[in-house]
Protein backbone atom coordinates (compact mmCIF):
# COMPACT_ATOMS: atom_id res chain seq x y z
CA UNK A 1 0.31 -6.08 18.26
CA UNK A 2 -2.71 -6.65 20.49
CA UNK A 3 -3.10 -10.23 19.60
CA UNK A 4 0.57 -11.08 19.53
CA UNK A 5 0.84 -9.82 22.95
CA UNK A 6 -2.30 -11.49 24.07
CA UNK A 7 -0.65 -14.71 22.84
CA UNK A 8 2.62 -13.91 24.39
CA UNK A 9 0.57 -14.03 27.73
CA UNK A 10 -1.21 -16.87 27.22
CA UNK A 11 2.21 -18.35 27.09
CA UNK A 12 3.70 -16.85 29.75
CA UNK A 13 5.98 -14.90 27.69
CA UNK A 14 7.85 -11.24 28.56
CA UNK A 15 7.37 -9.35 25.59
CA UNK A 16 10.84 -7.35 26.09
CA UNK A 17 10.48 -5.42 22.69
CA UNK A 18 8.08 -4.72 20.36
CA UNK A 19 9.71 -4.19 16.81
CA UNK A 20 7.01 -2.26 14.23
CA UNK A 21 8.25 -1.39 10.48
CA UNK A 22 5.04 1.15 9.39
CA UNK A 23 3.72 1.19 5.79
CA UNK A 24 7.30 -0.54 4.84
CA UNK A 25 6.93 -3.58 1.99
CA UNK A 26 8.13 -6.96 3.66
CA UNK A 27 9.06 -7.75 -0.16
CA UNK A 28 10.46 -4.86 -1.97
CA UNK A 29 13.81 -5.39 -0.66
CA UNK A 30 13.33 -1.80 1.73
CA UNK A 31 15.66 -1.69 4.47
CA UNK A 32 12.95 -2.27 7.53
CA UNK A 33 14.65 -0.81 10.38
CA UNK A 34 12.85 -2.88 13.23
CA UNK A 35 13.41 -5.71 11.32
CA UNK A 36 17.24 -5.49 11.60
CA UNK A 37 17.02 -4.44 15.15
CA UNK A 38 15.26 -7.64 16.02
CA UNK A 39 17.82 -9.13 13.89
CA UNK A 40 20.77 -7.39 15.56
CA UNK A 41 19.09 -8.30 19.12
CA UNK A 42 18.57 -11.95 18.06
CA UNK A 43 22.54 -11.84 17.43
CA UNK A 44 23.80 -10.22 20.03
CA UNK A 45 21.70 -13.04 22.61
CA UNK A 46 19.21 -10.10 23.98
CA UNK A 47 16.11 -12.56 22.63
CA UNK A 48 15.40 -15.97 23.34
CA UNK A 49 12.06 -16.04 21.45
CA UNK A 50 10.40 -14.64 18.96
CA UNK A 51 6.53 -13.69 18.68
CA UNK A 52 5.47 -12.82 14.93
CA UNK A 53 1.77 -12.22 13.35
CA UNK A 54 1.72 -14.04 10.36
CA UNK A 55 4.48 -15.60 8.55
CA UNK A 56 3.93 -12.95 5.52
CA UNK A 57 4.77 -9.90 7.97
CA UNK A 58 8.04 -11.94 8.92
CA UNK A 59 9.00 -11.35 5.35
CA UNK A 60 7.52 -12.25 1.40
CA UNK A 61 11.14 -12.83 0.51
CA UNK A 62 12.35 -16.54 0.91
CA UNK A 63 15.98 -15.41 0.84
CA UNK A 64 15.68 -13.43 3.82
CA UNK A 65 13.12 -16.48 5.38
CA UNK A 66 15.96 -18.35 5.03
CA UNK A 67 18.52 -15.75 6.76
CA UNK A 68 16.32 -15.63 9.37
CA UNK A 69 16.39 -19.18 10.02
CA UNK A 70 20.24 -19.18 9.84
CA UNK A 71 20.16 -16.51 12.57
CA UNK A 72 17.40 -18.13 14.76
CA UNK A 73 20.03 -21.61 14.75
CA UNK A 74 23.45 -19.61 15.33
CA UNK A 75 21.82 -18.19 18.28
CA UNK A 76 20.18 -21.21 19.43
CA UNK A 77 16.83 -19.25 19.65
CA UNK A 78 14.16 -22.04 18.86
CA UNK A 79 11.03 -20.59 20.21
CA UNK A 80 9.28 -18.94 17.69
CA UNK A 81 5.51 -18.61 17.69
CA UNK A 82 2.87 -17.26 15.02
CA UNK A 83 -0.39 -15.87 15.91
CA UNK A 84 -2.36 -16.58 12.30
CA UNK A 85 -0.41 -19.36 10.95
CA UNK A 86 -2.52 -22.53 11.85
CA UNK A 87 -0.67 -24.30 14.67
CA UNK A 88 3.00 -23.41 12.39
CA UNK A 89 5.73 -24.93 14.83
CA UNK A 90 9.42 -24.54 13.04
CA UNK A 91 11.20 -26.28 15.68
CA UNK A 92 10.27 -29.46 13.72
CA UNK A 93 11.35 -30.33 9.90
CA UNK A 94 7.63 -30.16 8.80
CA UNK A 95 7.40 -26.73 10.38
CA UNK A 96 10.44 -25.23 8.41
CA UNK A 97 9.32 -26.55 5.17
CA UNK A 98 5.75 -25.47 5.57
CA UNK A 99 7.82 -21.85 6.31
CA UNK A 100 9.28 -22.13 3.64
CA UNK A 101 6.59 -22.94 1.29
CA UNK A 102 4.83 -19.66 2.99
CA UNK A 103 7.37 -17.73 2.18
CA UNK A 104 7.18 -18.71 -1.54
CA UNK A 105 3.92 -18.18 -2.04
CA UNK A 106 3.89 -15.03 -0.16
CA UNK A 107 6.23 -13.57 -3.02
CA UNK A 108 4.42 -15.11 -5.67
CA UNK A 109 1.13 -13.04 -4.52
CA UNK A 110 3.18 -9.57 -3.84
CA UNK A 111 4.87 -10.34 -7.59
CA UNK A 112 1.29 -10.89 -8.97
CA UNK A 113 0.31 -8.13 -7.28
CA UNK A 114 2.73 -5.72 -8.90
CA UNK A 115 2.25 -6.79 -12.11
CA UNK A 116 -1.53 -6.23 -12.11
CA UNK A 117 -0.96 -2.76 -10.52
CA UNK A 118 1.65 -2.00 -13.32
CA UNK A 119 -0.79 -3.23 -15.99
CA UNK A 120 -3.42 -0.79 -14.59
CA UNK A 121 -1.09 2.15 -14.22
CA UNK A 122 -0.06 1.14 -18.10
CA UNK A 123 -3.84 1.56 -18.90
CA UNK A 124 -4.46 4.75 -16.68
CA UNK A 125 -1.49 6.18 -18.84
CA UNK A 126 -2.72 5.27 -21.95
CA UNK A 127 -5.85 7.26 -21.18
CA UNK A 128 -3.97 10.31 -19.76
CA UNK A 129 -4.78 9.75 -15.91
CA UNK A 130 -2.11 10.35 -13.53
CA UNK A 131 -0.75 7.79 -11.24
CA UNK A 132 -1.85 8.42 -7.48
CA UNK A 133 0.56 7.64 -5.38
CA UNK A 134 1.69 9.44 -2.60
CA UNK A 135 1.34 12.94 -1.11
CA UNK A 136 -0.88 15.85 -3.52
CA UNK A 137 1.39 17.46 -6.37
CA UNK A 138 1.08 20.81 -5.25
CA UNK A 139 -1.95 22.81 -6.87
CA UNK A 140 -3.93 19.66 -7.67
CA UNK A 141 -5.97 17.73 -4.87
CA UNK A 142 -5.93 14.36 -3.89
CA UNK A 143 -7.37 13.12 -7.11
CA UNK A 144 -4.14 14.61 -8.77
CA UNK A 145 -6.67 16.08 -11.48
CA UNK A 146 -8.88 18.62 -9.91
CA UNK A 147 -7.03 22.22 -9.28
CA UNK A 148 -6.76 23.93 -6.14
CA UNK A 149 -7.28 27.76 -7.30
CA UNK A 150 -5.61 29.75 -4.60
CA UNK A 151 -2.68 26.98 -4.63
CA UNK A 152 -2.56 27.66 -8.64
CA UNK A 153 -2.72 30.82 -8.50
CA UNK A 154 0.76 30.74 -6.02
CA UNK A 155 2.44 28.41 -8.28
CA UNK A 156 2.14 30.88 -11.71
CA UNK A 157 2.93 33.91 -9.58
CA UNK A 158 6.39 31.99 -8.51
CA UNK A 159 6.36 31.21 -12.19
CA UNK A 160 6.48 34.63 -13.51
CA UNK A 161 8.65 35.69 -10.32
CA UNK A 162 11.82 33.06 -11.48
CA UNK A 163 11.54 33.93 -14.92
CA UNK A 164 11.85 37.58 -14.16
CA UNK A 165 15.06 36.49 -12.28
CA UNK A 166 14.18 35.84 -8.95
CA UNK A 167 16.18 33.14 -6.90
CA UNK A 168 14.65 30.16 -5.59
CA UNK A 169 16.08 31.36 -2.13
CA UNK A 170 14.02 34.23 -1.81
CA UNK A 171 11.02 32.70 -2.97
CA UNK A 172 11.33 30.01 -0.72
CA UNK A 173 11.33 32.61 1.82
CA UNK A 174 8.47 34.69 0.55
CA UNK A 175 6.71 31.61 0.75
CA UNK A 176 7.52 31.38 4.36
CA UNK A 177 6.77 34.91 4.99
CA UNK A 178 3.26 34.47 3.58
CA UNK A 179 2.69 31.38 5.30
CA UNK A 180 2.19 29.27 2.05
CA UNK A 181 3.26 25.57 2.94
CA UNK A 182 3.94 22.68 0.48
CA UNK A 183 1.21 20.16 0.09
CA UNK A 184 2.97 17.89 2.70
CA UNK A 185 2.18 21.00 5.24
CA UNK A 186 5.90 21.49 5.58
CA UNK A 187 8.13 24.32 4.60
CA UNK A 188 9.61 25.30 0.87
CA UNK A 189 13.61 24.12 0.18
CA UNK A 190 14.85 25.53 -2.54
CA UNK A 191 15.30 22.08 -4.26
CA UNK A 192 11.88 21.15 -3.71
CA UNK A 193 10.49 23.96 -5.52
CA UNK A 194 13.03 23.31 -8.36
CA UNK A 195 11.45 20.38 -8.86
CA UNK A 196 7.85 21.87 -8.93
CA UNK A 197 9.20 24.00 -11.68
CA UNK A 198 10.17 21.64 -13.67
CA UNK A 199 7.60 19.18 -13.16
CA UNK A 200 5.81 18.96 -16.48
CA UNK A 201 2.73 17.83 -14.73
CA UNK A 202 2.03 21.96 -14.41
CA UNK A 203 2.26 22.42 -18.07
CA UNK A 204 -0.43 19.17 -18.81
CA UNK A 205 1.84 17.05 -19.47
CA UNK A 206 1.91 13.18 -18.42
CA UNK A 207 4.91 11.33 -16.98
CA UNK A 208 5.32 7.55 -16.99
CA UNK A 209 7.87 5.52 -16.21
CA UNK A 210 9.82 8.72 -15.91
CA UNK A 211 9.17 9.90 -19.75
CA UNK A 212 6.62 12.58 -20.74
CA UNK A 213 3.85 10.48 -23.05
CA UNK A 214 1.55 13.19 -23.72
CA UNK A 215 -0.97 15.64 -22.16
CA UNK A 216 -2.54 14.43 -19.06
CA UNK A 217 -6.62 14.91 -18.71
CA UNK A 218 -6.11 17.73 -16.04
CA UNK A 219 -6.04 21.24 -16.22
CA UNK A 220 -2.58 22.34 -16.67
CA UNK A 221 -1.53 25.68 -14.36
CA UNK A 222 0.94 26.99 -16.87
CA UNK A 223 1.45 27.06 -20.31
CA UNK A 224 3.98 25.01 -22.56
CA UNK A 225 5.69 28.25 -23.42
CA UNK A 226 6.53 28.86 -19.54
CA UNK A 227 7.53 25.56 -19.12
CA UNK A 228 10.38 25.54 -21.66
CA UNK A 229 11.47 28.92 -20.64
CA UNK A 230 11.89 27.95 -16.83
CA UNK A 231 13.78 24.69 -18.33
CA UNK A 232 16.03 27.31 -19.88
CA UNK A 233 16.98 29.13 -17.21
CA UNK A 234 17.32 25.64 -15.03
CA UNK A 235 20.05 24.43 -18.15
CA UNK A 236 21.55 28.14 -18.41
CA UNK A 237 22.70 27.74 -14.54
CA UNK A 238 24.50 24.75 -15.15
């Protein structure tokens, strides 16, 4: 942001909106909210330029490269200015097609990308790691293998508390009373802590690609035998 708005002055530019889309993949296909404001904005005539980074934080998808384009034209915005791009100037042919070409290779990295990070989540399976991602399972630190005891030792009491026949209501508020947050420091729902029940993560057992494939290399924090019996009471409510 600093440099694009140090460019936009070197211009001579008003920057009359800053649009930031946080930790959100410019190539997964996730619906970046800033991005369809600036969209939207472009549209509706409230822009008349457009000051981006890098042509990869624009997008890594040529199809939507290419919507953007059809927007910028419809509008009849034609200033459009990169900060890291090497002089990039799409007003001209040569500029669009270099854009383009960007854009192309911009997915081909991200799709490389995911397919070595698949690989090594394949391998990391295969050994009985679990796959970091994310905020802490609950009981576990941020290694997702090393147990935190007091956390644990919650989880098997709210085990044996359920299977005596104790709603997930009034645990959820015991919880609360006791001041016992989830590993995202927020408070327990009851359909968050039906899925910590279930997980089988608690019993040692590994999930990938959304199948168990065998016992994990972590201590588990209750047994198998717990496990199935909370599963039962989960499929005798139904």
């Amino acid at each position: 942001v600093e440099d694009c708005e140090a460019l936009a002055a070197s211009l001579g530019w008003t920057v009359a909106e800053v649009y930031i889309d946080n930790d959100v993949s410019a190539y997964s296909g996730t619906k970046r909210p800033a991005y369809g404001q600036m969209m939207a904005d472009i549209e509706d005539g409230h822009r008349d330029g457009v000051l981006i980074y890098h042509p990869d934080r624009l997008s890594r998808r040529p199809i939507e490269i290419e919507r953007f384009l059809e927007t910028l034209q419809t509008a009849g915005v034609n200033q459009v200015r990169f900060v890291a791009s090497g002089g990039l100037d799409i007003e001209t042919g040569d500029g669009v097609f270099t854009l383009r070409v960007l854009g192309i290779a911009a997915a081909h990295e991200s799709e490389a990308k995911a397919r070595r990070i698949k690989r090594k989540n394949d391998e990391r399976a295969a050994a009985g790691l679990p796959h970091v991602s994310g905020t802490r399972p609950f009981g576990y630190e941020a290694d997702f293998i090393t147990v935190v005891e007091d956390e644990a030792a919650v989880l098997r009491e709210v085990v044996e508390r359920f299977l005596a026949g104790e709603s997930q209501r009034s645990l959820c508020s015991w919880l609360e009373e006791q001041g016992i947050r989830t590993s995202a420091e927020g408070p327990w729902r009851t359909s968050q802590l039906a899925t910590t029940l279930k997980n089988p993560r608690y019993a040692g057992l590994l999930v990938h690609r959304g199948e168990i494939v065998g016992p994990g290399v972590w201590e588990p924090i209750i047994t198998d035998d717990q496990r199935n019996r909370v599963l039962a009471v989960f499929d005798g409510r139904k």
